[in-house]
N, C-alpha and C. Protein backbone atom coordinates (compact mmCIF):
# COMPACT_ATOMS: atom_id res chain seq x y z
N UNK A 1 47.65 -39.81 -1.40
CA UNK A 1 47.05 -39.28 -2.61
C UNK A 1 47.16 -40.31 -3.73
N UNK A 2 46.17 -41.00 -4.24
CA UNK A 2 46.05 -41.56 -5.42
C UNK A 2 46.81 -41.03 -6.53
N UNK A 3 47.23 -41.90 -8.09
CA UNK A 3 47.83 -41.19 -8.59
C UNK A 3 46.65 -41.64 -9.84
N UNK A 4 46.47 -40.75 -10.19
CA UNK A 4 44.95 -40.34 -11.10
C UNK A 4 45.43 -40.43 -12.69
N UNK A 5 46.77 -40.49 -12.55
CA UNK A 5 47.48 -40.57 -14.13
C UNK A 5 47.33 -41.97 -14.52
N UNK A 6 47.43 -42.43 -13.85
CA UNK A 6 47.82 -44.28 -13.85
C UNK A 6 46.96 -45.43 -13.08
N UNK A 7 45.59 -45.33 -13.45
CA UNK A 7 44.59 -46.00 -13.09
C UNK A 7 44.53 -47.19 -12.89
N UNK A 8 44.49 -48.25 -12.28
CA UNK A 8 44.35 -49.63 -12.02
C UNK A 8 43.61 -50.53 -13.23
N UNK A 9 44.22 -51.24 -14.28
CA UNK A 9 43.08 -52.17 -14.79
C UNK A 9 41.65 -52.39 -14.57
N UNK A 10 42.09 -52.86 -13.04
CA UNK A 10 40.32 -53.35 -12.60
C UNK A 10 39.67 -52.39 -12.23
N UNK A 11 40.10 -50.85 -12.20
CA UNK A 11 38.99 -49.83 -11.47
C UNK A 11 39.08 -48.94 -13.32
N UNK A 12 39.32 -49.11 -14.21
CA UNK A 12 39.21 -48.14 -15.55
C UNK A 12 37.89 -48.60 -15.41
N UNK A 13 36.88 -49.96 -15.66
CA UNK A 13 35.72 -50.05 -16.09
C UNK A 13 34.81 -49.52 -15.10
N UNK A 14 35.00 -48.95 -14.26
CA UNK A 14 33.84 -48.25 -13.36
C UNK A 14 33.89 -46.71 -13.71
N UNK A 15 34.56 -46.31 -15.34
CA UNK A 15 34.29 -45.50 -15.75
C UNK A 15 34.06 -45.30 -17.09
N UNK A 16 32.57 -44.79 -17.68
CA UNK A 16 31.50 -45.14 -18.89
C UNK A 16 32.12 -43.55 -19.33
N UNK A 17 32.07 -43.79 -20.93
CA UNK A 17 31.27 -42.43 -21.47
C UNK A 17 30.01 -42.11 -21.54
N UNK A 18 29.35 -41.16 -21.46
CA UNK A 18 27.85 -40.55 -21.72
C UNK A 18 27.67 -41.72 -22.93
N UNK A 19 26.19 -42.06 -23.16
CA UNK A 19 25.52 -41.86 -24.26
C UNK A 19 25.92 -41.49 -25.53
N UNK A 20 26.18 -42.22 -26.56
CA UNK A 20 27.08 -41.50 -27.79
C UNK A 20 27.85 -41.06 -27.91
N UNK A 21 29.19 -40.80 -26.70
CA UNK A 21 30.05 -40.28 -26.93
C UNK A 21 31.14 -41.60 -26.43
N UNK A 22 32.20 -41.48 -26.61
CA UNK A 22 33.59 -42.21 -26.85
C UNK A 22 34.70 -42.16 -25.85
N UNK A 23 35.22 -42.63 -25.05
CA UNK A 23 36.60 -42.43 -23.96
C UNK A 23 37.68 -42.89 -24.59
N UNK A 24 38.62 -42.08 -25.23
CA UNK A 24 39.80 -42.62 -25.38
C UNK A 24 41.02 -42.03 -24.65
N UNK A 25 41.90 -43.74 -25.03
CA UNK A 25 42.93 -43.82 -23.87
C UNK A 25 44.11 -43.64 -24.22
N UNK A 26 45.01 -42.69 -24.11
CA UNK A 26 46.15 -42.35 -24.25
C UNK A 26 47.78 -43.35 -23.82
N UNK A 27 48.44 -43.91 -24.39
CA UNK A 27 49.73 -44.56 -23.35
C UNK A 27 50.50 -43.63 -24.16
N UNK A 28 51.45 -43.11 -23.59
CA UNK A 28 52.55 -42.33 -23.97
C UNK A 28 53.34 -42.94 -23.70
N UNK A 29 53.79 -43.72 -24.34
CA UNK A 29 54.93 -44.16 -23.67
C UNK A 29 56.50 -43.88 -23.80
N UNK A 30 57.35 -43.70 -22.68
CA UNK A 30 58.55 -43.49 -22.75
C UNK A 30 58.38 -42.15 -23.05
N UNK A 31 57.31 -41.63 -22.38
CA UNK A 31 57.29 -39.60 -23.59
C UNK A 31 58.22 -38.83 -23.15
N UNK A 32 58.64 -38.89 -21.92
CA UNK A 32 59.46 -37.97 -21.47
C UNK A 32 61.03 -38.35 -22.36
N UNK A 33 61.33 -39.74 -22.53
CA UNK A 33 62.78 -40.06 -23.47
C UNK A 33 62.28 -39.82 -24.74
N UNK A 34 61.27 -39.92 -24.86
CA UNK A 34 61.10 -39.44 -26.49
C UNK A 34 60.79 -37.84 -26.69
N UNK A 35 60.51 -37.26 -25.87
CA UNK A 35 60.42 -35.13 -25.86
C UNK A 35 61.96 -34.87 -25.68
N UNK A 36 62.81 -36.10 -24.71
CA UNK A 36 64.68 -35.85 -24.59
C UNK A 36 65.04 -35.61 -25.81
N UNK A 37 64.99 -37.06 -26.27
CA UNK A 37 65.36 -37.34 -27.79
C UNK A 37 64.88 -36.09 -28.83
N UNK A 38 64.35 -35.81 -29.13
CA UNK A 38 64.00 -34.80 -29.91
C UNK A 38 64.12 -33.17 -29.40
N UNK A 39 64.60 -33.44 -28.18
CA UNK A 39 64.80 -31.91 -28.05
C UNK A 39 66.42 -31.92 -27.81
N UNK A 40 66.97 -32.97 -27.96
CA UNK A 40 68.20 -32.92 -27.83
C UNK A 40 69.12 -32.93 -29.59
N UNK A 41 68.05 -33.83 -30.48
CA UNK A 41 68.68 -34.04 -31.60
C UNK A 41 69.15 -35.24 -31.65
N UNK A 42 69.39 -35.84 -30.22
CA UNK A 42 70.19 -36.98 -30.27
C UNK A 42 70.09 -38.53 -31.61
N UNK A 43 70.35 -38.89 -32.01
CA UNK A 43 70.40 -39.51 -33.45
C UNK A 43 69.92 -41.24 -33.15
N UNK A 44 71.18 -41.36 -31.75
CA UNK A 44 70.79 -43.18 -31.61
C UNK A 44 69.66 -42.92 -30.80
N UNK A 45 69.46 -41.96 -29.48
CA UNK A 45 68.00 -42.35 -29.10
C UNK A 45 66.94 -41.96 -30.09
N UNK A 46 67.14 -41.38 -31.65
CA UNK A 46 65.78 -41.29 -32.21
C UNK A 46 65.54 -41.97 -33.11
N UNK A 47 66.97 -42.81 -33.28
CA UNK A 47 66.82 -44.27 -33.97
C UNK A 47 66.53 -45.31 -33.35
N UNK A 48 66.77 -45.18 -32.17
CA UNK A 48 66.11 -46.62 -31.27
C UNK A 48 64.64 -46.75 -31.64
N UNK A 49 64.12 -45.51 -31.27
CA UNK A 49 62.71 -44.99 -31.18
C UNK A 49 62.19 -45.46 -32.54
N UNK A 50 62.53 -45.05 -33.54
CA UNK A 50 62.02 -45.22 -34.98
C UNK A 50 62.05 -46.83 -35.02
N UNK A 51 62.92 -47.08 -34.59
CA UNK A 51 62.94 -49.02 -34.93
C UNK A 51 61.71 -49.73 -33.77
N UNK A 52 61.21 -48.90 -33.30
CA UNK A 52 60.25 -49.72 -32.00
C UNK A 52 61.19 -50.12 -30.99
N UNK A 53 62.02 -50.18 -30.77
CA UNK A 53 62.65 -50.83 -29.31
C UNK A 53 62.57 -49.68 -28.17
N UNK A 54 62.41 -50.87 -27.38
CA UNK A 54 62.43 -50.42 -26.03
C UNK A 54 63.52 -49.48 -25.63
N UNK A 55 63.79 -47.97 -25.08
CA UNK A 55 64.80 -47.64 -25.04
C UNK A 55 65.44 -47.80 -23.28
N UNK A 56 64.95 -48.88 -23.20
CA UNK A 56 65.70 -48.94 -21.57
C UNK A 56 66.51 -50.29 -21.78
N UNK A 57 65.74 -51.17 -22.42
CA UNK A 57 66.47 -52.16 -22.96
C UNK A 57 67.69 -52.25 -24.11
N UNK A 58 67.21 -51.39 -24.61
CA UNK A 58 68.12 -50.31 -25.49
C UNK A 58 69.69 -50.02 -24.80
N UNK A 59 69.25 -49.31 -23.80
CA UNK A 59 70.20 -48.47 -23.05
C UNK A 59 71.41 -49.69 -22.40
N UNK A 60 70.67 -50.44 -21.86
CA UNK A 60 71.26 -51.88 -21.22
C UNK A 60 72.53 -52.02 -21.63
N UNK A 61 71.68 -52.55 -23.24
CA UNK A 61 72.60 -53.18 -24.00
C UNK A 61 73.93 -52.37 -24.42
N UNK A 62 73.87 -51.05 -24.50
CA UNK A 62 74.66 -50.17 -25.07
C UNK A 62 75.71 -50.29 -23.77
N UNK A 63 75.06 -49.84 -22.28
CA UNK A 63 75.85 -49.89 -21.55
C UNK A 63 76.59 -51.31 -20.87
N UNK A 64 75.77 -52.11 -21.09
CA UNK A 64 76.74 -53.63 -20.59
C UNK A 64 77.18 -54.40 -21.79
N UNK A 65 76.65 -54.08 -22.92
CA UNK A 65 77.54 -54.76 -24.18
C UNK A 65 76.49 -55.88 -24.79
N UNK A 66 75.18 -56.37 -24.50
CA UNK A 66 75.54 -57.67 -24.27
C UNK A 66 73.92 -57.13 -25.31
N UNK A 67 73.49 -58.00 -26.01
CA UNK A 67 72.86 -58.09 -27.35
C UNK A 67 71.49 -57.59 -26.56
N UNK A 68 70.60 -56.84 -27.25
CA UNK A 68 69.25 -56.53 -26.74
C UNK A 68 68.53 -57.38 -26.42
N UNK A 69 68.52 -58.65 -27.10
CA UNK A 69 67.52 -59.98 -26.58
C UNK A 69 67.50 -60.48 -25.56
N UNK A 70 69.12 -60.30 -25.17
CA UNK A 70 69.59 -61.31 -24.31
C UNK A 70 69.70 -60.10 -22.75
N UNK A 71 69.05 -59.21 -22.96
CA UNK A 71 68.89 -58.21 -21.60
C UNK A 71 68.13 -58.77 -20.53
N UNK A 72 68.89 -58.57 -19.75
CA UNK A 72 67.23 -59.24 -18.41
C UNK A 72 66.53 -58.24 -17.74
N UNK A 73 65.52 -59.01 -16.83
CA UNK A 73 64.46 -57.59 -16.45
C UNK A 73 65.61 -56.50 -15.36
N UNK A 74 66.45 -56.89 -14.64
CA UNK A 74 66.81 -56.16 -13.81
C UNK A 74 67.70 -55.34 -14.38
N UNK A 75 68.31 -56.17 -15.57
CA UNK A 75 69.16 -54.85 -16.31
C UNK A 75 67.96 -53.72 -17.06
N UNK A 76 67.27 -54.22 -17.52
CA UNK A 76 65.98 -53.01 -18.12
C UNK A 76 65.97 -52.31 -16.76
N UNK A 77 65.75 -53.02 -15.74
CA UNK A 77 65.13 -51.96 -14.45
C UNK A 77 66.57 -50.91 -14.06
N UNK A 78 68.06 -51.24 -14.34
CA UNK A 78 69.10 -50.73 -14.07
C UNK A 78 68.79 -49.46 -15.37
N UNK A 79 69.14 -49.72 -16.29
CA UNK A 79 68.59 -48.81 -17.02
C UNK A 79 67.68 -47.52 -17.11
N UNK A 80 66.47 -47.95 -16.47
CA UNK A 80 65.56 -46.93 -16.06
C UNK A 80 65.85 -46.00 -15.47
N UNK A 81 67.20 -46.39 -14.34
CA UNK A 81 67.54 -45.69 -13.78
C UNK A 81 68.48 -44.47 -13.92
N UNK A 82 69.30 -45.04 -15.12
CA UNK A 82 70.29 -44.47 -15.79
C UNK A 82 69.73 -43.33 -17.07
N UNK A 83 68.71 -43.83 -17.35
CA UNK A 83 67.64 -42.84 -18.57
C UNK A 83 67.22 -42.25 -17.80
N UNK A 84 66.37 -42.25 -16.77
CA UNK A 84 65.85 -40.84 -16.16
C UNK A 84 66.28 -40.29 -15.22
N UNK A 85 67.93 -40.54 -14.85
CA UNK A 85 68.68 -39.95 -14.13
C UNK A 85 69.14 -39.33 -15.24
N UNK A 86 70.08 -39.84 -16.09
CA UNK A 86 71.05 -38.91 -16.48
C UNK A 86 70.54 -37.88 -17.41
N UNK A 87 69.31 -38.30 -17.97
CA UNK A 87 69.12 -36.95 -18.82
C UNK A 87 69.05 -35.65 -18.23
N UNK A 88 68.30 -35.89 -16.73
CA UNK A 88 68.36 -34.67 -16.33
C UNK A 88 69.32 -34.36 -15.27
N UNK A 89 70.52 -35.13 -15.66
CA UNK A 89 72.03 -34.24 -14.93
C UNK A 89 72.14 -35.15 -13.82
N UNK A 90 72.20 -36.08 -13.40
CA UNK A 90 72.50 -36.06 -12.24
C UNK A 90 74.10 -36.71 -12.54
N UNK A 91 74.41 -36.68 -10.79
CA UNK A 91 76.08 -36.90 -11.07
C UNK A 91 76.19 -38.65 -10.75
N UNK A 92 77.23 -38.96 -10.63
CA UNK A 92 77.10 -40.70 -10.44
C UNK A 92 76.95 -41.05 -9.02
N UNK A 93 77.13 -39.92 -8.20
CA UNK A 93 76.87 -40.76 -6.81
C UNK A 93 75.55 -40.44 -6.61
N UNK A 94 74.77 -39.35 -7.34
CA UNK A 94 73.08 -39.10 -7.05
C UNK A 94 72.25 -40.23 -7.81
N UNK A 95 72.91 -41.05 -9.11
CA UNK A 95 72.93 -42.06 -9.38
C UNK A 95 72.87 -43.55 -9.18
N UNK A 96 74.11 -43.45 -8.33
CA UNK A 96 74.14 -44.70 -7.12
C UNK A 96 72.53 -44.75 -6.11
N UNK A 97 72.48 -43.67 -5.93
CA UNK A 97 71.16 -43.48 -4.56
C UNK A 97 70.13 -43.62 -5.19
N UNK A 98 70.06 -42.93 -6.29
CA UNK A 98 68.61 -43.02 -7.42
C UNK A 98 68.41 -44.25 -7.66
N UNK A 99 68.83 -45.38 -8.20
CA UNK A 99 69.14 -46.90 -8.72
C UNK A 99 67.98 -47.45 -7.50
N UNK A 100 68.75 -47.09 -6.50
CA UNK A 100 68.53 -47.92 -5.15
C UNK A 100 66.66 -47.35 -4.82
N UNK A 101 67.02 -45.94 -4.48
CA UNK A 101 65.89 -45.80 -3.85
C UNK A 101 64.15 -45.97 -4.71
N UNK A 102 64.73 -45.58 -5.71
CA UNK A 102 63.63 -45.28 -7.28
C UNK A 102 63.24 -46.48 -8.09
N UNK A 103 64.20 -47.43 -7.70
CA UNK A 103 64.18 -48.92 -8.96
C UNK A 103 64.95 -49.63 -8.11
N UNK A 104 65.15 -49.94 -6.53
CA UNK A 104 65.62 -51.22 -6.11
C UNK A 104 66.54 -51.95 -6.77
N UNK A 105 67.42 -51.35 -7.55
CA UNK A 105 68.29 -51.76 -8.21
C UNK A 105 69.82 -51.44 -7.44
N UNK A 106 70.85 -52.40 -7.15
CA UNK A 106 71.75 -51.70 -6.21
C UNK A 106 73.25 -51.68 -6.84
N UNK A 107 73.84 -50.46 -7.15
CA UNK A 107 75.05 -50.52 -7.85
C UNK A 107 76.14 -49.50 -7.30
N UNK A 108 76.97 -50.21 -7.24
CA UNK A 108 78.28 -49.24 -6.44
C UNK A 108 78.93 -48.14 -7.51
N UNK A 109 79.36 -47.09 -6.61
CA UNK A 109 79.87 -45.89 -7.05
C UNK A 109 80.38 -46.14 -7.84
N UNK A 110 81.43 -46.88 -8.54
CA UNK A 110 82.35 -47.09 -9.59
C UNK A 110 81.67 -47.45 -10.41
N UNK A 111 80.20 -48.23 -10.45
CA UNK A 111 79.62 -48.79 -11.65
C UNK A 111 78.65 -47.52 -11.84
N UNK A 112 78.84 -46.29 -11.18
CA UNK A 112 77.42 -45.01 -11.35
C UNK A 112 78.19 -44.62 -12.51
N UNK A 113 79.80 -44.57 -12.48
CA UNK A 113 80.47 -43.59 -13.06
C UNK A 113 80.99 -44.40 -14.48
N UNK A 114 81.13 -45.59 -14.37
CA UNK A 114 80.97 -46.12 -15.75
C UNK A 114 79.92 -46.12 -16.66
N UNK A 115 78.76 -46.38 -15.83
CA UNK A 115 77.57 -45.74 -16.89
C UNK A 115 77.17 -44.50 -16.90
N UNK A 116 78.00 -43.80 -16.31
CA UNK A 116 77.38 -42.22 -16.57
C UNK A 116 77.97 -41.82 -17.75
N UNK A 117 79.82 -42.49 -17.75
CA UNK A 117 80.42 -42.01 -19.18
C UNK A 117 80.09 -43.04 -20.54
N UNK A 118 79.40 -44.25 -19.92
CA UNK A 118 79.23 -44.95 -21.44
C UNK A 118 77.75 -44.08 -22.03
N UNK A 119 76.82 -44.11 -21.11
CA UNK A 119 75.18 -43.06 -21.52
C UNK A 119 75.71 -42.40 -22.27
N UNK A 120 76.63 -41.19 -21.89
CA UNK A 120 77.38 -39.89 -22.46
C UNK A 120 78.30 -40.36 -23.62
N UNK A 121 78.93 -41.14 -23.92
CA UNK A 121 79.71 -41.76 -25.24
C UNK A 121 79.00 -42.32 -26.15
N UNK A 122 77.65 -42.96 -25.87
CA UNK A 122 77.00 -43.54 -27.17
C UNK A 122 75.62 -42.43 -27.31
N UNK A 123 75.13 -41.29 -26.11
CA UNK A 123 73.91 -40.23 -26.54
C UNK A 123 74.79 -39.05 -26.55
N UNK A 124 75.43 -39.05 -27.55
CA UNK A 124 76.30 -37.91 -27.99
C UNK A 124 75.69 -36.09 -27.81
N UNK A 125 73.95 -36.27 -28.24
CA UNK A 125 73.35 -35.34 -28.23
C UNK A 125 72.81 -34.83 -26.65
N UNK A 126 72.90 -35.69 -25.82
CA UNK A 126 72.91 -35.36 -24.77
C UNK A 126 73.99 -34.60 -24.15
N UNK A 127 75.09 -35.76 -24.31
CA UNK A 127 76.50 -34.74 -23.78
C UNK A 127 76.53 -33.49 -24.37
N UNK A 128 76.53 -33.16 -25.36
CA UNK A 128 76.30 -31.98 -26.08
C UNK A 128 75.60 -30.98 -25.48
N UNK A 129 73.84 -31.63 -25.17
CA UNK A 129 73.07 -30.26 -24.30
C UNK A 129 73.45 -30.05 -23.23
N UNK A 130 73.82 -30.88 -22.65
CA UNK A 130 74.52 -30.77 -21.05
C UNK A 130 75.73 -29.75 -20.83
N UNK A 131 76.46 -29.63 -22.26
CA UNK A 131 77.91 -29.47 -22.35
C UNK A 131 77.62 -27.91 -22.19
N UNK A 132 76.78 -27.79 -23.27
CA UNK A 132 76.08 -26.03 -24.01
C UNK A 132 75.30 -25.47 -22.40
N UNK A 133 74.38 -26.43 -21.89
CA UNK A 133 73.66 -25.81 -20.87
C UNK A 133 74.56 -25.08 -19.67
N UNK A 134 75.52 -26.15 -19.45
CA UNK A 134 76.86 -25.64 -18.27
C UNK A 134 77.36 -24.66 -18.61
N UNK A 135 77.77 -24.12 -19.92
CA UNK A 135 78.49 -23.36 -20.15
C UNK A 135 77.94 -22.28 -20.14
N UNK A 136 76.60 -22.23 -20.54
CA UNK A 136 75.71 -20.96 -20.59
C UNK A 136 75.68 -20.64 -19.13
N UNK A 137 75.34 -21.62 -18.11
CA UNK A 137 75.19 -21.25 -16.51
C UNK A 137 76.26 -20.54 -15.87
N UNK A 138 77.63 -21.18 -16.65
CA UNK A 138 78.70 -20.71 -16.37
C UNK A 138 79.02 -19.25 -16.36
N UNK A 139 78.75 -18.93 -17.49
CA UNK A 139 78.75 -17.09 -18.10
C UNK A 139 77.33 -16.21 -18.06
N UNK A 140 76.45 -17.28 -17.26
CA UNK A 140 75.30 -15.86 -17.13
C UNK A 140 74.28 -16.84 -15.78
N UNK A 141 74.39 -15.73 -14.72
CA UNK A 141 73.83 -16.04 -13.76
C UNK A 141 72.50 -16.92 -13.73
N UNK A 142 71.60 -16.84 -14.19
CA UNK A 142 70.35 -17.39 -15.13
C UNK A 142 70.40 -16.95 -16.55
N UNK A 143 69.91 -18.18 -16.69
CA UNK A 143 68.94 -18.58 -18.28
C UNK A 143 67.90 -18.87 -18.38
N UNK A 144 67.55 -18.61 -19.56
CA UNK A 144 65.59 -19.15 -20.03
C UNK A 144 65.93 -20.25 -20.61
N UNK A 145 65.02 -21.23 -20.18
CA UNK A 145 65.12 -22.79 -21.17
C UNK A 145 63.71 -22.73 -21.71
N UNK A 146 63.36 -23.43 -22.77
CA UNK A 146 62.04 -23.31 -23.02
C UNK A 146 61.68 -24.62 -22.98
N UNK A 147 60.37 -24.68 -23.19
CA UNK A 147 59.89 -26.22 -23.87
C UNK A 147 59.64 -26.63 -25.11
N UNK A 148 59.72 -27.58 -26.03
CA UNK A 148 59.26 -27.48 -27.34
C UNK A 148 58.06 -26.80 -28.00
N UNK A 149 57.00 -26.25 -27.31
CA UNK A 149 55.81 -25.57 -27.34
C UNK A 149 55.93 -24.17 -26.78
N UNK A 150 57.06 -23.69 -26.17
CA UNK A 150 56.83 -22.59 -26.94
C UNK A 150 56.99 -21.88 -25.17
N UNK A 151 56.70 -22.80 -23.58
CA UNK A 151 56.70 -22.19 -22.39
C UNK A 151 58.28 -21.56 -22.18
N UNK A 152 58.22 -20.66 -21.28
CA UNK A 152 59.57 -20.19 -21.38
C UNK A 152 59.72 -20.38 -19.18
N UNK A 153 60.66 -20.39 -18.77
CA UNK A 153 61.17 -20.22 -17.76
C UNK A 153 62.50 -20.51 -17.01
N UNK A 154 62.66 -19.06 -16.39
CA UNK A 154 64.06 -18.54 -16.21
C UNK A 154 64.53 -19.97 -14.78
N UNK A 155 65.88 -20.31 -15.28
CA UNK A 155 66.11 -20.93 -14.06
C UNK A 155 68.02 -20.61 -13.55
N UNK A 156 68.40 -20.99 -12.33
CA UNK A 156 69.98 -20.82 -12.01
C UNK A 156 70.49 -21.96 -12.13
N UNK A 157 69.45 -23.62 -12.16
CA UNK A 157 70.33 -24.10 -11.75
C UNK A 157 70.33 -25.68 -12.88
N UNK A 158 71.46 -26.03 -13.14
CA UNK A 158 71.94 -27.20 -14.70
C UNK A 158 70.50 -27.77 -14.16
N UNK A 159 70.20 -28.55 -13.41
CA UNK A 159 69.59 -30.03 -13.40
C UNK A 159 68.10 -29.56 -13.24
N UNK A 160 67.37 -27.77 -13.32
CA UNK A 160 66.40 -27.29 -13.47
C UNK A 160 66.73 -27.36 -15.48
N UNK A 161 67.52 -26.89 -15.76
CA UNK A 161 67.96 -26.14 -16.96
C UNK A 161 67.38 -27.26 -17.86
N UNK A 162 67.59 -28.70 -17.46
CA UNK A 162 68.00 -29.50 -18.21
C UNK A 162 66.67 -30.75 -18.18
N UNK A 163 65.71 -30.36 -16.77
CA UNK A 163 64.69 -30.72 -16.86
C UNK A 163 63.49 -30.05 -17.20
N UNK A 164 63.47 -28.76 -17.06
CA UNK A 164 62.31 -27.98 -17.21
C UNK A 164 61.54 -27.96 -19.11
N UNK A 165 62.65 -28.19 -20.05
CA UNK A 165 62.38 -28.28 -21.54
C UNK A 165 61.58 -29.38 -21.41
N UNK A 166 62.25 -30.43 -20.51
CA UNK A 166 61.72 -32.06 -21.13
C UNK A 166 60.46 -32.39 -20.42
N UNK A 167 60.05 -31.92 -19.17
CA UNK A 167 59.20 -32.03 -18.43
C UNK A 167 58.00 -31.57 -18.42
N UNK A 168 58.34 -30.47 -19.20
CA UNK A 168 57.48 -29.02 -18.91
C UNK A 168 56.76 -28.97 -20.62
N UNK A 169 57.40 -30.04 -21.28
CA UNK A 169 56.96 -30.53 -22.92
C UNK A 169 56.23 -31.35 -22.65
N UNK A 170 56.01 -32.13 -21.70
CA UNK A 170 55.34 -33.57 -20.96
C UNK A 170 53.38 -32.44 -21.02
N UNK A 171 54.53 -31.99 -19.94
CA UNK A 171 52.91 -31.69 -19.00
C UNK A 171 52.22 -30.49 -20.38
N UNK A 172 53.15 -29.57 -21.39
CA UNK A 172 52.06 -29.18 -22.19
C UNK A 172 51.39 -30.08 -23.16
């Protein structure tokens, strides 16, 4: 199955608007860390955002220390992995496997779990929803999560809980 979201350069021009009318092109970019960011509150990912930087390169730097300029592509690509794993819960060894299988990026268990607690020490607002979401799962069999627009749906389980707001804000 083709993926119809993400069109090839060289095949967009074999598609015209009518006669007087206009095609415009949408990049969202990073939307799903930027619907996180704002549905979390989180402060440094919505200051990254406001300053224009990249927030994977962003993330890098926060988690290996080492100045945003001076990031390389495979740490951006390590990153990627770590932003759209951990927002939506995963643990550090689903982490380890994610890196690998998702972004060819290869990092041992001990390095899943150092960046799972540095992510969580500098996106404060994350640890936070994560913290509130568990606890709610904890004391009530299901919960409703919503999306920023307003969809509602009941789920049992954290890593539904915690993707369905951010995802489900995407696709409205």
């Amino acid at each position: 199955d083709p993926n119809l979201q993400n069109i090839p350069t060289s095949l967009r021009k074999l598609f015209r608007p009518a006669k007087n009318y206009s095609m415009i092109v949408a990049d969202y970019s990073q939307i799903e860390l930027r619907i996180a960011a704002e549905y979390t509150k989180d402060q440094v990912m919505i200051n990254a955002f406001k300053q224009g930087l990249d927030l994977h390169r962003f993330t890098a730097s926060l988690i290996t220390g080492k100045d945003y300029e001076d990031i390389t592509k495979e740490e951006r690509q390590m990153a990627k992995a770590i932003n759209f794993g951990l927002i939506y819960g995963i643990s550090p060894r689903s982490l380890m496997e994610y890196a690998s299988s998702s972004y060819g990026v290869e990092i041992s268990l001990k390095e899943a779990q150092i960046f799972h607690e540095k992510f969580f020490e500098h996106y404060k607002g994350f640890k936070k929803w994560h913290e509130e979401t568990k606890e709610k799962l904890k004391n009530h069999r299901e919960i409703e999560v919503v999306s920023l627009l307003g969809r509602r749906m009941k789920v049992m389980k954290f890593t539904d809980a915690v993707n369905y707001p951010i995802q489900g804000t995407g696709a409205d």
